[in-house]
PDB file of N, CA and C in Angstrom:
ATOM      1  N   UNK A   1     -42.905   7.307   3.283  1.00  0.00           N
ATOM      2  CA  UNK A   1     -42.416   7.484   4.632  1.00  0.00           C
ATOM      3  C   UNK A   1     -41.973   6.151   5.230  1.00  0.00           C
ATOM      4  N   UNK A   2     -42.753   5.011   4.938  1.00  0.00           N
ATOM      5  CA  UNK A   2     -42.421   3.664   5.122  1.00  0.00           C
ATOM      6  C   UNK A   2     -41.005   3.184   4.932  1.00  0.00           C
ATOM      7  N   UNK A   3     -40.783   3.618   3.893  1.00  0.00           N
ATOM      8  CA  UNK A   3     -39.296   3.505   3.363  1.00  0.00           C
ATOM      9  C   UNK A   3     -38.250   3.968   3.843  1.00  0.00           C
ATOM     10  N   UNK A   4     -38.911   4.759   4.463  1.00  0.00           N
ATOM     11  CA  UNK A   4     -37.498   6.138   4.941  1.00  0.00           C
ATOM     12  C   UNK A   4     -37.405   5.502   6.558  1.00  0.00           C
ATOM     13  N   UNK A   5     -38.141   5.029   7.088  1.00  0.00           N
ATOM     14  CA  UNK A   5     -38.420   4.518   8.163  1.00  0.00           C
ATOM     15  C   UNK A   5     -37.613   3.474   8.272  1.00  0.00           C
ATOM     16  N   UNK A   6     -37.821   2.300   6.890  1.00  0.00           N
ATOM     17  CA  UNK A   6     -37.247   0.991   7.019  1.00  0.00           C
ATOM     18  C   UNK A   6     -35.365   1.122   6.609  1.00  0.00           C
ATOM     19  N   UNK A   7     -35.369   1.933   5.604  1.00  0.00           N
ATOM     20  CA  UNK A   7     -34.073   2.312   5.501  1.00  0.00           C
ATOM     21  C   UNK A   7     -33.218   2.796   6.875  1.00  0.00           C
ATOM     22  N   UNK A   8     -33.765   3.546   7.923  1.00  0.00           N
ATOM     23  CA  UNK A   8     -33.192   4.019   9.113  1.00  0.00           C
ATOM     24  C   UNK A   8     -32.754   2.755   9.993  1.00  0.00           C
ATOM     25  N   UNK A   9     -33.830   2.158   9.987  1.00  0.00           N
ATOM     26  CA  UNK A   9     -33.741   1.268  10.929  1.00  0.00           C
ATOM     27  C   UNK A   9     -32.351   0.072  10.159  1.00  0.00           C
ATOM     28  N   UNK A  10     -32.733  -0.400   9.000  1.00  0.00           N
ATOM     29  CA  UNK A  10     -31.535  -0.878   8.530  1.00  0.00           C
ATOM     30  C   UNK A  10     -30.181  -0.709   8.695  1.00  0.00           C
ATOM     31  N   UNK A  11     -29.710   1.047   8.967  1.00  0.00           N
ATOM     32  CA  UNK A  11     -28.505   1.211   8.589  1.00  0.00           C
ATOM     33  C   UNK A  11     -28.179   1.523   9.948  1.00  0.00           C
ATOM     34  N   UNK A  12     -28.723   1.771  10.834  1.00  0.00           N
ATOM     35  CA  UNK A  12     -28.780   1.382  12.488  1.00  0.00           C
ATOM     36  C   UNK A  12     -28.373   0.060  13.015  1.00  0.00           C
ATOM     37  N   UNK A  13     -29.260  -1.048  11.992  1.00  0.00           N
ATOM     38  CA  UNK A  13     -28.589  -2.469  12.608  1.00  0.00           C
ATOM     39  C   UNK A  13     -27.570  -2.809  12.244  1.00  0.00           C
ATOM     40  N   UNK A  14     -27.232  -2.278  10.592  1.00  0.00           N
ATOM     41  CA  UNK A  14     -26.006  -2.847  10.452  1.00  0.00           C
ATOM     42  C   UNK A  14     -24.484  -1.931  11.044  1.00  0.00           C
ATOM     43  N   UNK A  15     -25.475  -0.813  11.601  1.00  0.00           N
ATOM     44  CA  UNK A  15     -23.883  -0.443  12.123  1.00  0.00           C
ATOM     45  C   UNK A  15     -23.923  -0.744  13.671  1.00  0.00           C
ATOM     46  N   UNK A  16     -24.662  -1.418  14.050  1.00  0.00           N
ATOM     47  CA  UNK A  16     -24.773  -2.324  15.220  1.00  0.00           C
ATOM     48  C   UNK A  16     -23.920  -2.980  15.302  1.00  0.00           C
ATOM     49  N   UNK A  17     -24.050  -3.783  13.979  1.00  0.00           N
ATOM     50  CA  UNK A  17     -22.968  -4.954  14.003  1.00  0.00           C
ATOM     51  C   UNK A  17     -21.766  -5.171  14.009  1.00  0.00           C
ATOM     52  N   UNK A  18     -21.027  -3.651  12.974  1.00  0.00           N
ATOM     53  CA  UNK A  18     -19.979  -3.005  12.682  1.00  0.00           C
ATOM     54  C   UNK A  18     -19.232  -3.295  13.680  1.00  0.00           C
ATOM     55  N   UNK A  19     -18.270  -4.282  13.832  1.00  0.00           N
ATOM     56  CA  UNK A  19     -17.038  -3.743  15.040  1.00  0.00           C
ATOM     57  C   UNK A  19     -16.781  -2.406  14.747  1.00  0.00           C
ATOM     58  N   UNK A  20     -16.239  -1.948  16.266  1.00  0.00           N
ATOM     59  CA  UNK A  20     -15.726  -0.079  16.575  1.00  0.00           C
ATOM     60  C   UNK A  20     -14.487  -0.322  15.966  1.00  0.00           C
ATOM     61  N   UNK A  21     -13.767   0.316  14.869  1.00  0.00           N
ATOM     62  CA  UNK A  21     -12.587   0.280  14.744  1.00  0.00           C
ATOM     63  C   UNK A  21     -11.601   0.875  15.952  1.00  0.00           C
ATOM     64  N   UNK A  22     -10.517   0.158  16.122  1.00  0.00           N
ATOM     65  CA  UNK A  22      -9.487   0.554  17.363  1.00  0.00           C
ATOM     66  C   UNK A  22      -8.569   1.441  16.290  1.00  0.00           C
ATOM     67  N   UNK A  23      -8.363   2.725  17.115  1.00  0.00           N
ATOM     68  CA  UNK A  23      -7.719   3.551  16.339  1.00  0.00           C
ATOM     69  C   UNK A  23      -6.071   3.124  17.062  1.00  0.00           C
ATOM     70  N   UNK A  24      -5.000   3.164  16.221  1.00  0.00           N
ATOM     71  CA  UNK A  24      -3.324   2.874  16.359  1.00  0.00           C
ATOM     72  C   UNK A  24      -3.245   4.188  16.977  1.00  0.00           C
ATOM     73  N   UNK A  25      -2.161   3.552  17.889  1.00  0.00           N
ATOM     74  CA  UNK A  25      -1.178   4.878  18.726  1.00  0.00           C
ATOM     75  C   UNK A  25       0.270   4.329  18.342  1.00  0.00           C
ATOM     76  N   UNK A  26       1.203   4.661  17.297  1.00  0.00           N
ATOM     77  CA  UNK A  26       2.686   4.553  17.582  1.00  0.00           C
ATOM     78  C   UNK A  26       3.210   5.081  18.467  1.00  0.00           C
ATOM     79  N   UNK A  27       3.990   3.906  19.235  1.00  0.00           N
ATOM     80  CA  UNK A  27       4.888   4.648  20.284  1.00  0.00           C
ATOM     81  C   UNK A  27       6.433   4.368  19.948  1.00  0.00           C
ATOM     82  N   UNK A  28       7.381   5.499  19.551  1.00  0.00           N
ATOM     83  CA  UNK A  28       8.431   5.317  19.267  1.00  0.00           C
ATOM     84  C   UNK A  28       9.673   5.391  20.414  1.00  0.00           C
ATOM     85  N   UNK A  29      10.021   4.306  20.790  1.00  0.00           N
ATOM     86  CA  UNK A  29      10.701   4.330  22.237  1.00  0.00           C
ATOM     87  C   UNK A  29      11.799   2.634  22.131  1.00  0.00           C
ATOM     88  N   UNK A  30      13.108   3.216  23.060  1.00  0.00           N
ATOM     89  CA  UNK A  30      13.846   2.277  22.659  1.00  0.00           C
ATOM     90  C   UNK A  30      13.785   1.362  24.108  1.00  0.00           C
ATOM     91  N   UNK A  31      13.224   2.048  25.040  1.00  0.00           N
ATOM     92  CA  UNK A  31      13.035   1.026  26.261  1.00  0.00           C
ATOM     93  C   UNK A  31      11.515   0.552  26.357  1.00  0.00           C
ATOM     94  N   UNK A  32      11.454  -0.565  26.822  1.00  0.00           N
ATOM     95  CA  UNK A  32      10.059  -1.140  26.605  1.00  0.00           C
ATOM     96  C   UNK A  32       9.082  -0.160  27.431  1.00  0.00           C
ATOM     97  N   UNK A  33       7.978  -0.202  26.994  1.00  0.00           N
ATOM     98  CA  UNK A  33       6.940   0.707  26.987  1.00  0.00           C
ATOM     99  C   UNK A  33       5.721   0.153  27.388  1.00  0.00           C
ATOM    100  N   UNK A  34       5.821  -0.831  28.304  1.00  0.00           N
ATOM    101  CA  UNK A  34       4.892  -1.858  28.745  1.00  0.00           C
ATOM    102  C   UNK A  34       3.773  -0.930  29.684  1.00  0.00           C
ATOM    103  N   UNK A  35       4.302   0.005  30.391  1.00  0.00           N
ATOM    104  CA  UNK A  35       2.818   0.820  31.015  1.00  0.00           C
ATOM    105  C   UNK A  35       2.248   1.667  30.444  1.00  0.00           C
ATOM    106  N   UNK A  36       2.947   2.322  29.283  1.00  0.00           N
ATOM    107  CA  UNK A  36       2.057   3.068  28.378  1.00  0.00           C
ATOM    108  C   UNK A  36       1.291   1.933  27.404  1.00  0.00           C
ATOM    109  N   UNK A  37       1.832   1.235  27.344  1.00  0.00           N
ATOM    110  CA  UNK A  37       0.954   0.041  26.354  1.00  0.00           C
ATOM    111  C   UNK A  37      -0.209  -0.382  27.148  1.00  0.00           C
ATOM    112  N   UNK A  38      -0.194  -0.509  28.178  1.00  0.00           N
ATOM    113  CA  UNK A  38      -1.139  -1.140  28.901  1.00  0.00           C
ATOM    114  C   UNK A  38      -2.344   0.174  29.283  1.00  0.00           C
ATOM    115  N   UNK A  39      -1.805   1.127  29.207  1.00  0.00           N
ATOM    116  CA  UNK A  39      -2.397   2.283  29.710  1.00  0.00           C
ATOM    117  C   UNK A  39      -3.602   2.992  28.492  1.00  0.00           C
ATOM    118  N   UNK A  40      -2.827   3.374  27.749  1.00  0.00           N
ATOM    119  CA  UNK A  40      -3.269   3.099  25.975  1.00  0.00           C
ATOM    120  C   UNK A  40      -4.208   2.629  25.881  1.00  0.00           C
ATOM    121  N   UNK A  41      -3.813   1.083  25.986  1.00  0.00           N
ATOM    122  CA  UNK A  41      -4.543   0.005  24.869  1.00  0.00           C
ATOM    123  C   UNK A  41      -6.478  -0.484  26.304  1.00  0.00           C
ATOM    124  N   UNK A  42      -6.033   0.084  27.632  1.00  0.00           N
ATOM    125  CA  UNK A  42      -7.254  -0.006  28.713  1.00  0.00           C
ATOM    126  C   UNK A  42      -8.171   1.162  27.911  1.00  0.00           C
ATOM    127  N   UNK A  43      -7.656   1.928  27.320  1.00  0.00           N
ATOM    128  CA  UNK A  43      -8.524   3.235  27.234  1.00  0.00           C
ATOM    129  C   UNK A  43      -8.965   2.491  25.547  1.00  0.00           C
ATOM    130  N   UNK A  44      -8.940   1.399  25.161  1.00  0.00           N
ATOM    131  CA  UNK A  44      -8.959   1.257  23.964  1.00  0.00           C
ATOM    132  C   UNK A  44      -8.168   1.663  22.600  1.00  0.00           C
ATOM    133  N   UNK A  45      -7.276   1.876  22.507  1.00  0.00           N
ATOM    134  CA  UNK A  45      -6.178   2.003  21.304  1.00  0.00           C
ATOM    135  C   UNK A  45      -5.715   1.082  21.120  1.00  0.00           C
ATOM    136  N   UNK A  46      -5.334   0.651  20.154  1.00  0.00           N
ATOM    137  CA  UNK A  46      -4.571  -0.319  19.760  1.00  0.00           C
ATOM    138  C   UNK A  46      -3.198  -0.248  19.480  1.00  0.00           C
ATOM    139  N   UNK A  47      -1.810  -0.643  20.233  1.00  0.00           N
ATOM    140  CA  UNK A  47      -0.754   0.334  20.551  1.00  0.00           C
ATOM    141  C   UNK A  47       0.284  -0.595  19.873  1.00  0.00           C
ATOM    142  N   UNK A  48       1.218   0.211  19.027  1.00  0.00           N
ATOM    143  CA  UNK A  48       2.556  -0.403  18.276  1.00  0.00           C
ATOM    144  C   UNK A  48       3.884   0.195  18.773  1.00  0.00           C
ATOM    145  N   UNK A  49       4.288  -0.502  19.601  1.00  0.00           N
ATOM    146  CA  UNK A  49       5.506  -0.191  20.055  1.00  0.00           C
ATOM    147  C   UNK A  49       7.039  -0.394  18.782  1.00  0.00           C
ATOM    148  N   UNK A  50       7.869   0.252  18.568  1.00  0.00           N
ATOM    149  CA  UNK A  50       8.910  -0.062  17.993  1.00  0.00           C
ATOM    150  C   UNK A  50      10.250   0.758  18.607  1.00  0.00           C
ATOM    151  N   UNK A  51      11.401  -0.080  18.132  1.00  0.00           N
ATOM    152  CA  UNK A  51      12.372   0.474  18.650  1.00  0.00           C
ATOM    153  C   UNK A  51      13.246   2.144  18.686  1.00  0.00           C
ATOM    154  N   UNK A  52      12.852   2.355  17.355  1.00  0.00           N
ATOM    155  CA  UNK A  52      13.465   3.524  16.863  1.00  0.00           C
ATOM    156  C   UNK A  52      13.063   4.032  15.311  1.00  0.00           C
ATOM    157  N   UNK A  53      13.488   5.362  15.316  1.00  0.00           N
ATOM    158  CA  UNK A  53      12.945   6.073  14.380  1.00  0.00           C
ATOM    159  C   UNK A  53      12.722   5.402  13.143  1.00  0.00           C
ATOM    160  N   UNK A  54      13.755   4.204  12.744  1.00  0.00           N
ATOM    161  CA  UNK A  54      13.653   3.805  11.474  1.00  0.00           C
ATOM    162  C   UNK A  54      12.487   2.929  11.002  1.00  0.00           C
ATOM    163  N   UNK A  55      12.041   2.148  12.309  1.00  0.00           N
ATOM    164  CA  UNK A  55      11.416   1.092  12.227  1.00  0.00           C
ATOM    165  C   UNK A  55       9.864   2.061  13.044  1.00  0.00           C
ATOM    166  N   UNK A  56      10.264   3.278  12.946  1.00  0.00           N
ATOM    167  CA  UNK A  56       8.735   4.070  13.024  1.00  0.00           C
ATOM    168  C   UNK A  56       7.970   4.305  11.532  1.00  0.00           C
ATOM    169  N   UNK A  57       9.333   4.766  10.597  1.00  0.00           N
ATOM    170  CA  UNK A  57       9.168   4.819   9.723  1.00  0.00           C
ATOM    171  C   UNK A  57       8.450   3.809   8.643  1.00  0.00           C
ATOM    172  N   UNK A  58       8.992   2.718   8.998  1.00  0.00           N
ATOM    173  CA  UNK A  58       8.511   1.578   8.562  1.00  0.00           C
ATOM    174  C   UNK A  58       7.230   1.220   8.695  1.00  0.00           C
ATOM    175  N   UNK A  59       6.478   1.265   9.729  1.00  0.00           N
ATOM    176  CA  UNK A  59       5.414   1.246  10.736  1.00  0.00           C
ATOM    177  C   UNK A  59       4.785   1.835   9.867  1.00  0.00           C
ATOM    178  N   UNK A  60       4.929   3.757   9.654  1.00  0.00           N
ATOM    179  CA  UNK A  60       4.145   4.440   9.378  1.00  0.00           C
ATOM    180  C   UNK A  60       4.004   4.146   7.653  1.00  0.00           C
ATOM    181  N   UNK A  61       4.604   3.660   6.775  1.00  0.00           N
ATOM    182  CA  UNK A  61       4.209   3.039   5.394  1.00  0.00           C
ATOM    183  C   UNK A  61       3.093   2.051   5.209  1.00  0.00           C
ATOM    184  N   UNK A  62       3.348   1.731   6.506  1.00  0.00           N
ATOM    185  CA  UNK A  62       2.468   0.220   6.388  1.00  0.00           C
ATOM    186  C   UNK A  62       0.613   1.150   6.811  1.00  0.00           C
ATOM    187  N   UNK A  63       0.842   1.620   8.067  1.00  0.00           N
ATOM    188  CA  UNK A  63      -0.491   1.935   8.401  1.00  0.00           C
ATOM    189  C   UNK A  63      -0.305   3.257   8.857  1.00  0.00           C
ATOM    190  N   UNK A  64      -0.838   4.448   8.637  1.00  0.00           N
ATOM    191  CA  UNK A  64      -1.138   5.693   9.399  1.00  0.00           C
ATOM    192  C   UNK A  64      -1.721   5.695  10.772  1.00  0.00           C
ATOM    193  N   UNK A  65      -1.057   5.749  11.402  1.00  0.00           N
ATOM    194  CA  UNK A  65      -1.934   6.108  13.534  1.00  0.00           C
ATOM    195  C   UNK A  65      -2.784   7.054  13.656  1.00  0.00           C
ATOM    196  N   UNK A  66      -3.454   7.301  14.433  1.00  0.00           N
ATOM    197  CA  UNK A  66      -4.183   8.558  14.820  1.00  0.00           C
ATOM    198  C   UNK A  66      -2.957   9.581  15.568  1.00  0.00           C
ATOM    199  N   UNK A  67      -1.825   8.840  16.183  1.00  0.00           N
ATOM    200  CA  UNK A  67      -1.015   9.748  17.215  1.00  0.00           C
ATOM    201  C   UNK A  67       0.417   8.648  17.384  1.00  0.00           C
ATOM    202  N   UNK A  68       1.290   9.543  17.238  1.00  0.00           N
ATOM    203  CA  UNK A  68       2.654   9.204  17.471  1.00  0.00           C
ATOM    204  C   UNK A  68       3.168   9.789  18.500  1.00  0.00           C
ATOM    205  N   UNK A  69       3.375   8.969  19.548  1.00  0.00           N
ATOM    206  CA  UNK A  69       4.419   8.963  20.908  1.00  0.00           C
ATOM    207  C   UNK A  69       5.871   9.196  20.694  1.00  0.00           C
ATOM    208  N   UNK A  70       6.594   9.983  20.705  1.00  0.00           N
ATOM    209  CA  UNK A  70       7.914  10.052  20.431  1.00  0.00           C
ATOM    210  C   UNK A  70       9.005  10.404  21.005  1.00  0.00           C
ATOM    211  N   UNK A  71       9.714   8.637  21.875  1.00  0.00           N
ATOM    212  CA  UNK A  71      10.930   9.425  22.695  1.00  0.00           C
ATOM    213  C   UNK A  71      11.830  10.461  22.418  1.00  0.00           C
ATOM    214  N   UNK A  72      12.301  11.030  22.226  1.00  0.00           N
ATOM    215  CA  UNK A  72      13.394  11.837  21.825  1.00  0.00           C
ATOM    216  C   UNK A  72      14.908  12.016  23.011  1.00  0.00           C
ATOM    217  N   UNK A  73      15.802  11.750  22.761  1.00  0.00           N
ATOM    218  CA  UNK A  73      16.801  11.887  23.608  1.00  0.00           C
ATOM    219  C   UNK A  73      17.165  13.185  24.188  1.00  0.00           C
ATOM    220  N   UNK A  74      17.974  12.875  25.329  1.00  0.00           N
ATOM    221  CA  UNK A  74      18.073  14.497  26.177  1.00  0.00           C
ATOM    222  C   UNK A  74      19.331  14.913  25.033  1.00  0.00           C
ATOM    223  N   UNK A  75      19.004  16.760  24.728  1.00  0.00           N
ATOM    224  CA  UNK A  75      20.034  17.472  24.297  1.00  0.00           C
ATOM    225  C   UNK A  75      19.513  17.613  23.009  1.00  0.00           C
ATOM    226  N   UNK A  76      18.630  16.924  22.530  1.00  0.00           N
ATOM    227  CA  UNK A  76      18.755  16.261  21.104  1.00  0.00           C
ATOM    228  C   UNK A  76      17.817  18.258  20.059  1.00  0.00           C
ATOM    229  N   UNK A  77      18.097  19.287  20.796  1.00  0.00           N
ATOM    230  CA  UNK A  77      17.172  20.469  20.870  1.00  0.00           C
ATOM    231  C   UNK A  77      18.407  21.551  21.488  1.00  0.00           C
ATOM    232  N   UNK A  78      19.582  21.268  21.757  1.00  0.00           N
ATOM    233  CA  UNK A  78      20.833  22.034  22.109  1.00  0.00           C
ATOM    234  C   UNK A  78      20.856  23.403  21.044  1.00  0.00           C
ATOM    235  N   UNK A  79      20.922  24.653  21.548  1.00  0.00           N
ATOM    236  CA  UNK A  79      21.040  25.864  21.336  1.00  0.00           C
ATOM    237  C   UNK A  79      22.574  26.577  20.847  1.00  0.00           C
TER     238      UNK A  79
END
Protein backbone atom coordinates (compact mmCIF):
# COMPACT_ATOMS: atom_id res chain seq x y z
CA UNK A 1 0.00 0.00 0.00
CA UNK A 2 3.12 2.13 0.74
CA UNK A 3 3.96 1.98 -2.74
CA UNK A 4 0.82 2.74 -4.23
CA UNK A 5 0.75 5.72 -2.00
CA UNK A 6 4.34 6.85 -2.97
CA UNK A 7 3.77 6.24 -6.63
CA UNK A 8 0.51 8.70 -6.42
CA UNK A 9 2.08 11.21 -4.86
CA UNK A 10 5.01 11.10 -7.43
CA UNK A 11 3.02 11.35 -10.51
CA UNK A 12 1.02 14.30 -8.90
CA UNK A 13 4.34 16.23 -8.47
CA UNK A 14 5.59 15.65 -11.56
CA UNK A 15 2.59 16.71 -13.29
CA UNK A 16 2.80 19.72 -11.09
CA UNK A 17 5.61 20.63 -12.80
CA UNK A 18 4.41 19.82 -16.31
CA UNK A 19 3.80 23.17 -18.08
CA UNK A 20 -0.20 23.23 -19.29
CA UNK A 21 0.22 22.80 -22.89
CA UNK A 22 -1.40 25.96 -24.87
CA UNK A 23 -3.62 24.44 -27.31
CA UNK A 24 -3.22 26.45 -31.26
CA UNK A 25 -6.20 28.25 -32.70
CA UNK A 26 -5.53 28.96 -36.62
CA UNK A 27 -7.00 31.93 -37.71
CA UNK A 28 -7.25 32.15 -41.45
CA UNK A 29 -7.90 35.86 -42.34
CA UNK A 30 -6.43 38.33 -44.79
CA UNK A 31 -7.02 41.49 -42.58
CA UNK A 32 -5.16 41.62 -39.39
CA UNK A 33 -6.83 39.90 -36.65
CA UNK A 34 -5.33 41.70 -33.76
CA UNK A 35 -8.68 41.51 -31.44
CA UNK A 36 -9.36 38.07 -32.00
CA UNK A 37 -5.69 37.41 -31.25
CA UNK A 38 -5.78 39.19 -28.24
CA UNK A 39 -9.11 37.80 -27.30
CA UNK A 40 -8.01 34.10 -27.94
CA UNK A 41 -4.71 34.13 -26.70
CA UNK A 42 -6.42 36.19 -22.83
CA UNK A 43 -8.51 33.04 -22.66
CA UNK A 44 -5.19 31.15 -23.12
CA UNK A 45 -4.69 29.73 -26.74
CA UNK A 46 -1.99 30.16 -28.43
CA UNK A 47 -3.10 31.96 -31.77
CA UNK A 48 -1.51 31.73 -35.52
CA UNK A 49 -2.67 34.18 -37.65
CA UNK A 50 -1.94 33.77 -41.54
CA UNK A 51 -2.87 35.37 -44.59
CA UNK A 52 -4.74 32.96 -46.68
CA UNK A 53 -5.77 29.60 -47.46
CA UNK A 54 -2.42 28.57 -48.80
CA UNK A 55 -0.31 29.56 -46.07
CA UNK A 56 -3.19 27.82 -43.75
CA UNK A 57 -2.29 24.99 -45.43
CA UNK A 58 1.14 25.28 -44.76
CA UNK A 59 0.52 26.00 -41.08
CA UNK A 60 -1.58 22.97 -40.86
CA UNK A 61 1.55 20.43 -42.12
CA UNK A 62 3.63 21.85 -39.75
CA UNK A 63 1.29 21.56 -36.56
CA UNK A 64 -2.46 20.40 -36.16
CA UNK A 65 -4.77 23.23 -34.02
CA UNK A 66 -7.44 22.29 -31.85
CA UNK A 67 -9.76 24.88 -34.11
CA UNK A 68 -9.56 26.73 -37.32
CA UNK A 69 -11.06 30.28 -37.70
CA UNK A 70 -11.94 30.73 -41.26
CA UNK A 71 -12.60 33.99 -43.15
CA UNK A 72 -14.41 33.13 -46.09
CA UNK A 73 -15.45 35.84 -48.61
CA UNK A 74 -19.02 37.20 -49.26
CA UNK A 75 -20.81 35.08 -52.18
CA UNK A 76 -18.17 32.58 -51.95
CA UNK A 77 -21.69 29.87 -51.19
CA UNK A 78 -23.81 31.55 -54.37
CA UNK A 79 -26.81 29.26 -55.40
Amino acid sequence: MAATTMAATLTTATNELRPALMERILVIEHDVALGLRRLLGSEGYEVKVVPNGVAGLESLLQRVPAAVVLDLPPGIFRV
